[in-house]
N, C-alpha and C. Protein backbone atom coordinates (compact mmCIF):
# COMPACT_ATOMS: atom_id res chain seq x y z
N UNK A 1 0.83 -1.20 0.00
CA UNK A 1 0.00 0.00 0.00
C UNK A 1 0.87 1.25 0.00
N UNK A 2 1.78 0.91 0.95
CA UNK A 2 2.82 2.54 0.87
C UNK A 2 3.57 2.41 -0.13
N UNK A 3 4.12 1.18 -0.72
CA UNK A 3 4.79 1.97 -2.09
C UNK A 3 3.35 2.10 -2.88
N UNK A 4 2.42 1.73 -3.42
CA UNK A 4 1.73 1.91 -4.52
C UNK A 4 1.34 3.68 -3.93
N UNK A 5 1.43 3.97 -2.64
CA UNK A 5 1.03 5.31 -2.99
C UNK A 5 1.72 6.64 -2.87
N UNK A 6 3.40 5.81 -2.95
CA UNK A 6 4.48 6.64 -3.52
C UNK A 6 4.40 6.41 -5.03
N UNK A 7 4.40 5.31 -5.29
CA UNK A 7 4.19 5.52 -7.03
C UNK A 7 3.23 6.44 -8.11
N UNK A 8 1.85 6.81 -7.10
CA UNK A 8 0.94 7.24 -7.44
C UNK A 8 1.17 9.02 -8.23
N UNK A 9 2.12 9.45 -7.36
CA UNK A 9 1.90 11.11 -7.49
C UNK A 9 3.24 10.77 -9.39
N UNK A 10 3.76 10.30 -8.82
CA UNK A 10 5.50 10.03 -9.69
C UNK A 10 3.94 9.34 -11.48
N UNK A 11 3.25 8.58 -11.55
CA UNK A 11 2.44 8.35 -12.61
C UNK A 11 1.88 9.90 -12.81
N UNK A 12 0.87 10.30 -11.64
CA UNK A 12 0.22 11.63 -12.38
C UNK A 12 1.47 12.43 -13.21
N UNK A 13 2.53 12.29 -12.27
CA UNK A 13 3.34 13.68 -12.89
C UNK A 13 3.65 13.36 -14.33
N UNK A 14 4.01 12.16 -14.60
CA UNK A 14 4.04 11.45 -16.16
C UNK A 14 3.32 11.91 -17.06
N UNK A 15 2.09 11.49 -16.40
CA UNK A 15 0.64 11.40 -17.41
C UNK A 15 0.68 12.87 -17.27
N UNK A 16 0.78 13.95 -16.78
CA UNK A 16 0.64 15.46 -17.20
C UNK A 16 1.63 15.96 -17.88
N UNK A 17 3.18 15.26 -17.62
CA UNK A 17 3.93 15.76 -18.68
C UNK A 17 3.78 15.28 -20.12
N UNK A 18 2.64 14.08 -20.08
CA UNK A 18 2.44 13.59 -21.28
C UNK A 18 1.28 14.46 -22.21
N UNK A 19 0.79 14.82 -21.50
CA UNK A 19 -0.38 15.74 -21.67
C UNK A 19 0.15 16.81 -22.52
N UNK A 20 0.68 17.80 -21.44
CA UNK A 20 1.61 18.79 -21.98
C UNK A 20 2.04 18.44 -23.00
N UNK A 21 2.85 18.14 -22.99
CA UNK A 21 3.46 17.47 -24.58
C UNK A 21 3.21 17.27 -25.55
N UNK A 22 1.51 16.33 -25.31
CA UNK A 22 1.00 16.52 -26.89
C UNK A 22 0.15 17.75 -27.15
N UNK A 23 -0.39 18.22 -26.45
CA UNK A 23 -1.40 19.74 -26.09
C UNK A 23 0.24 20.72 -27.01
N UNK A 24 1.05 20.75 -26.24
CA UNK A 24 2.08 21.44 -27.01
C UNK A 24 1.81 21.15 -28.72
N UNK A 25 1.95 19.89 -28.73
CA UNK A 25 2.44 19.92 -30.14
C UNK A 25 1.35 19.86 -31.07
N UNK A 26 0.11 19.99 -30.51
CA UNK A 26 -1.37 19.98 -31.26
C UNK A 26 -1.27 21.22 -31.55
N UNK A 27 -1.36 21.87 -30.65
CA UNK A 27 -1.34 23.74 -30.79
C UNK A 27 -0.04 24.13 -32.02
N UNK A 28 0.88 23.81 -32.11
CA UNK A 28 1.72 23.47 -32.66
C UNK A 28 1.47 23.40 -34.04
N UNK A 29 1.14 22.29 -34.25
CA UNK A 29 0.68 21.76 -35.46
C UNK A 29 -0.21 22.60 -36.40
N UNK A 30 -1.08 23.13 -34.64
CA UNK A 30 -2.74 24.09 -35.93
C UNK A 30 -2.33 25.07 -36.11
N UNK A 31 -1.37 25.59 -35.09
CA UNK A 31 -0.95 27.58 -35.95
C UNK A 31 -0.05 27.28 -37.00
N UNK A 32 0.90 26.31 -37.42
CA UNK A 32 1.59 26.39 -38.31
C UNK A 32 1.20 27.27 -39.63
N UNK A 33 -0.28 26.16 -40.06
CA UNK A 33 -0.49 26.76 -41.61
C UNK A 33 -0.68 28.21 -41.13
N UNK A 34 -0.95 28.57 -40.35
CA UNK A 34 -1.23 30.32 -40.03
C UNK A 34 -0.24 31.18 -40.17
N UNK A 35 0.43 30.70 -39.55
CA UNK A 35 2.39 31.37 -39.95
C UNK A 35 2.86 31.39 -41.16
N UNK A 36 2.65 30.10 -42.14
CA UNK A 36 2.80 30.09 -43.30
C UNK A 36 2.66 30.87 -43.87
N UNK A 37 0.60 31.05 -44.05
CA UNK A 37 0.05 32.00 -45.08
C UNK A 37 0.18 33.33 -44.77
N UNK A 38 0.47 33.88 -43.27
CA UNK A 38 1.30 35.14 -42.68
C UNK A 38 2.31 35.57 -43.32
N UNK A 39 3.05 34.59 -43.56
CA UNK A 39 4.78 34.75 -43.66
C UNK A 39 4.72 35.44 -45.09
């Protein structure tokens, strides 16, 4: 029980840097053509 709920916070932090990450690179992805036809 006490390790599974040291492991617990160490997964969220994963799964939000995983998050981040793709949220980054979605946003990413959709302004591109915008910059393009800007540029």
């Amino acid at each position: 029980m006490t390790a599974k709920k040291r492991l617990l916070p160490k997964v969220a932090f994963i799964r939000l840097k995983t998050i981040l990450f793709f949220g980054e690179r979605v946003v990413f992805y959709s302004l591109t053509p915008y910059f393009c036809v800007y540029m």
